[in-house]
N, C-alpha and C. Protein backbone atom coordinates (compact mmCIF):
# COMPACT_ATOMS: atom_id res chain seq x y z
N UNK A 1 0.17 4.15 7.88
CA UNK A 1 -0.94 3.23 7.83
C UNK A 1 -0.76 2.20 8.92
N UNK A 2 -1.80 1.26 9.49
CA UNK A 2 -2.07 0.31 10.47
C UNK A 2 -2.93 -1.09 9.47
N UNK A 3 -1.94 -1.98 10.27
CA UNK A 3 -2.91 -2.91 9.82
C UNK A 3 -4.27 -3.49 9.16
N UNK A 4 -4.61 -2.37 10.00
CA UNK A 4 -6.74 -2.62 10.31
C UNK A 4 -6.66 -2.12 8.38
N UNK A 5 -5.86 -0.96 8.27
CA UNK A 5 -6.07 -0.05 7.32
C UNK A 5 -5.92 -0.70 5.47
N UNK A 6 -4.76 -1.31 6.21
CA UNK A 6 -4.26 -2.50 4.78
C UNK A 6 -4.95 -3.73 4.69
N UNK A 7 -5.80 -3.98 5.57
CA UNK A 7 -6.11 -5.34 5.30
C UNK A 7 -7.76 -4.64 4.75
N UNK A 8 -8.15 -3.75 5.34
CA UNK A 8 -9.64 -3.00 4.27
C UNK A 8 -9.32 -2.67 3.21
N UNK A 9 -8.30 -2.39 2.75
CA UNK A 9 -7.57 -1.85 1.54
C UNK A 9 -7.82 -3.45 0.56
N UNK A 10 -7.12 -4.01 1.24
CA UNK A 10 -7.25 -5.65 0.59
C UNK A 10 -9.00 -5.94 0.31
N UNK A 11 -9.50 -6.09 1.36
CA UNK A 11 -10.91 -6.25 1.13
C UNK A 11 -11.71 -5.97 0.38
N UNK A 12 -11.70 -4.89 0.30
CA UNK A 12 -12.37 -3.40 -0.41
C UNK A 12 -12.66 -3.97 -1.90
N UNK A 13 -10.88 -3.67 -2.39
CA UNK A 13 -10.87 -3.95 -3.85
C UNK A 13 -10.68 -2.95 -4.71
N UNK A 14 -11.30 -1.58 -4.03
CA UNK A 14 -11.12 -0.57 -4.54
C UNK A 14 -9.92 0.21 -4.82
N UNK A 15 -9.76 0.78 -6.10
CA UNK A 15 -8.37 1.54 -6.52
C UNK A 15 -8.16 2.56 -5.09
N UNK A 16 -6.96 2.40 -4.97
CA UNK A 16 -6.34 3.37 -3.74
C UNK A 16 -4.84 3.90 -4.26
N UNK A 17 -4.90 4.96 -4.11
CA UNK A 17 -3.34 5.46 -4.58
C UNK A 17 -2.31 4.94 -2.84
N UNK A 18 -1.85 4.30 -3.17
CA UNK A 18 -0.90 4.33 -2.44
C UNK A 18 0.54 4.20 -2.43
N UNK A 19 1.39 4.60 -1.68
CA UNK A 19 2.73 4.94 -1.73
C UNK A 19 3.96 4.34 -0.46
N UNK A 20 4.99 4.33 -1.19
CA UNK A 20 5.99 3.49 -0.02
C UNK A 20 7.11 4.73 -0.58
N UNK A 21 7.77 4.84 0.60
CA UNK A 21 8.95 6.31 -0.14
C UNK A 21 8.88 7.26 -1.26
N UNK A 22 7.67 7.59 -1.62
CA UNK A 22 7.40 8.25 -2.58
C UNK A 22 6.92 7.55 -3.81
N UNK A 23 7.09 6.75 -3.67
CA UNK A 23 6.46 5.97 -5.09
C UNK A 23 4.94 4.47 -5.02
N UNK A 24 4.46 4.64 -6.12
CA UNK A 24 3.21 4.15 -5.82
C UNK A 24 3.60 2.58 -5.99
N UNK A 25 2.56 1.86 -5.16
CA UNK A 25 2.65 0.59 -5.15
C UNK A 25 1.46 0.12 -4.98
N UNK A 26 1.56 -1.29 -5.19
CA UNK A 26 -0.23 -2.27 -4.90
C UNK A 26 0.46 -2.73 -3.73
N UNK A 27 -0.94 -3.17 -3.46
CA UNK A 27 -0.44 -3.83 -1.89
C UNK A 27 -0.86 -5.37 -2.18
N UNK A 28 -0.03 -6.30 -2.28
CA UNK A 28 -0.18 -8.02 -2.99
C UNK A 28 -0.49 -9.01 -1.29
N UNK A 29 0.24 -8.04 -0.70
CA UNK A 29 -0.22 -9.20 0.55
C UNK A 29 0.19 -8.72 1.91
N UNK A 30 -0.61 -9.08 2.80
CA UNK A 30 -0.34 -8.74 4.32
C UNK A 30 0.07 -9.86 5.24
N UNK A 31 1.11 -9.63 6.62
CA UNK A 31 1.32 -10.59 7.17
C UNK A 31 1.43 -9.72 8.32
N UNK A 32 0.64 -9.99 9.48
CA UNK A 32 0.78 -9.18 10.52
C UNK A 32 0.84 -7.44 10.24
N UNK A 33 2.14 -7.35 10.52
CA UNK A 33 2.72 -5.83 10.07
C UNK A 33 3.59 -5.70 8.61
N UNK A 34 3.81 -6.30 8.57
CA UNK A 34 4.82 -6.48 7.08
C UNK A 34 3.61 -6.84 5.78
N UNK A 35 3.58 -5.76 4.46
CA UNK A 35 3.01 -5.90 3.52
C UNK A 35 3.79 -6.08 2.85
N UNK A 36 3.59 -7.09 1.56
CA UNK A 36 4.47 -7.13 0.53
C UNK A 36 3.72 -6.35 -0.31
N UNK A 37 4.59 -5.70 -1.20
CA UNK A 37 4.35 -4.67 -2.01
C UNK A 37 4.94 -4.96 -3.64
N UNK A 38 3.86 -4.50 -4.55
CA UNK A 38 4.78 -4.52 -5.56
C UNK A 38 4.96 -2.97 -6.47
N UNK A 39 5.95 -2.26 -6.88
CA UNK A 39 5.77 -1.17 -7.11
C UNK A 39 5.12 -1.07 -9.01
N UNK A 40 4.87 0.21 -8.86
CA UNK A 40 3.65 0.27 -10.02
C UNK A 40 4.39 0.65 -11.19
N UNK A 41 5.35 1.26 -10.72
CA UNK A 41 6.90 2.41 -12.16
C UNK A 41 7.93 0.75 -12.45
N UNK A 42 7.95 -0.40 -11.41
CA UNK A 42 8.95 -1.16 -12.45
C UNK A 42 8.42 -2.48 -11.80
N UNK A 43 8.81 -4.16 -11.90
CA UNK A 43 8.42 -5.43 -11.35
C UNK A 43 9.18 -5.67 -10.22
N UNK A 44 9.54 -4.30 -9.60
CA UNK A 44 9.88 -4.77 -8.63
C UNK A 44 8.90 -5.28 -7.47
N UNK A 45 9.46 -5.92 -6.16
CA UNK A 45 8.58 -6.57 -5.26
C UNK A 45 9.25 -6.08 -3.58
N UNK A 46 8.72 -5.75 -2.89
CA UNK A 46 9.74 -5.71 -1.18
C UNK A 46 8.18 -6.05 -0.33
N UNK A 47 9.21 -6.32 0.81
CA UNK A 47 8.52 -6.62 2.22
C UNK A 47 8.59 -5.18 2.89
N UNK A 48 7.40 -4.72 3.09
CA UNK A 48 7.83 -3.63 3.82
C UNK A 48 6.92 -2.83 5.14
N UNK A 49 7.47 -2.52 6.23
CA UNK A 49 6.01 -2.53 7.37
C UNK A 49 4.99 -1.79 6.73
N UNK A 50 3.77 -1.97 7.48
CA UNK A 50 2.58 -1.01 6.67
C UNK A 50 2.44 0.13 7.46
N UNK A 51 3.66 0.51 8.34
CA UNK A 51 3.31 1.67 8.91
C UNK A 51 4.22 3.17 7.86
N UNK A 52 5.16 2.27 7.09
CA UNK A 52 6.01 3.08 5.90
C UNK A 52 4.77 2.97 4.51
N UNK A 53 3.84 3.03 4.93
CA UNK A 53 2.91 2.90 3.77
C UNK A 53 2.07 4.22 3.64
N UNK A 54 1.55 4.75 2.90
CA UNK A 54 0.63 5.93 3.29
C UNK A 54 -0.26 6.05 2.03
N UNK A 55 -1.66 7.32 1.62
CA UNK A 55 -2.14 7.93 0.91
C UNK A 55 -1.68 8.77 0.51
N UNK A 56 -1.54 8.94 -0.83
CA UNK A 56 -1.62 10.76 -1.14
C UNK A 56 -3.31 11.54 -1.54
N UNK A 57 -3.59 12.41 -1.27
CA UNK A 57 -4.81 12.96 -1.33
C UNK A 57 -4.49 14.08 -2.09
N UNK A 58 -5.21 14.42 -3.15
CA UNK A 58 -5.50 15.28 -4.25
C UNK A 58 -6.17 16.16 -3.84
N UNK A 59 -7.11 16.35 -3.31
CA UNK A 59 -7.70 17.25 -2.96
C UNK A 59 -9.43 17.39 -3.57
N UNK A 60 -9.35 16.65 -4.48
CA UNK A 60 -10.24 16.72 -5.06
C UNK A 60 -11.62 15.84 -4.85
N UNK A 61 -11.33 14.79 -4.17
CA UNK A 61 -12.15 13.92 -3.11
C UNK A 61 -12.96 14.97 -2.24
């Protein structure tokens, strides 16, 4: 993912599956390139670039 991509993501509002190393996360905030993230399986929280960020697609879209 790119910037442009996370910060429409923010905008939007809309549910988005998204993922950092395999596991899903919200996206809580953007700073330049670095999103903070919080993951969705425990309270955890990291800083992490938004280019380690991605979609998974189902197919069914």
């Amino acid at each position: 993912m790119n910037s442009k991509q996370v910060y429409q993501i923010l905008k939007n509002k809309e549910k988005r599956d998204i993922y950092y190393d395999d596991r899903p996360v919200w996206i809580q905030e953007l700073n330049d390139n670095i999103a903070t993230v919080g993951f969705v399986d425990n309270n955890e929280e990291r800083e992490v670039d938004v280019e380690d960020l991605y979609e998974k697609w189902d197919g069914a879209n």
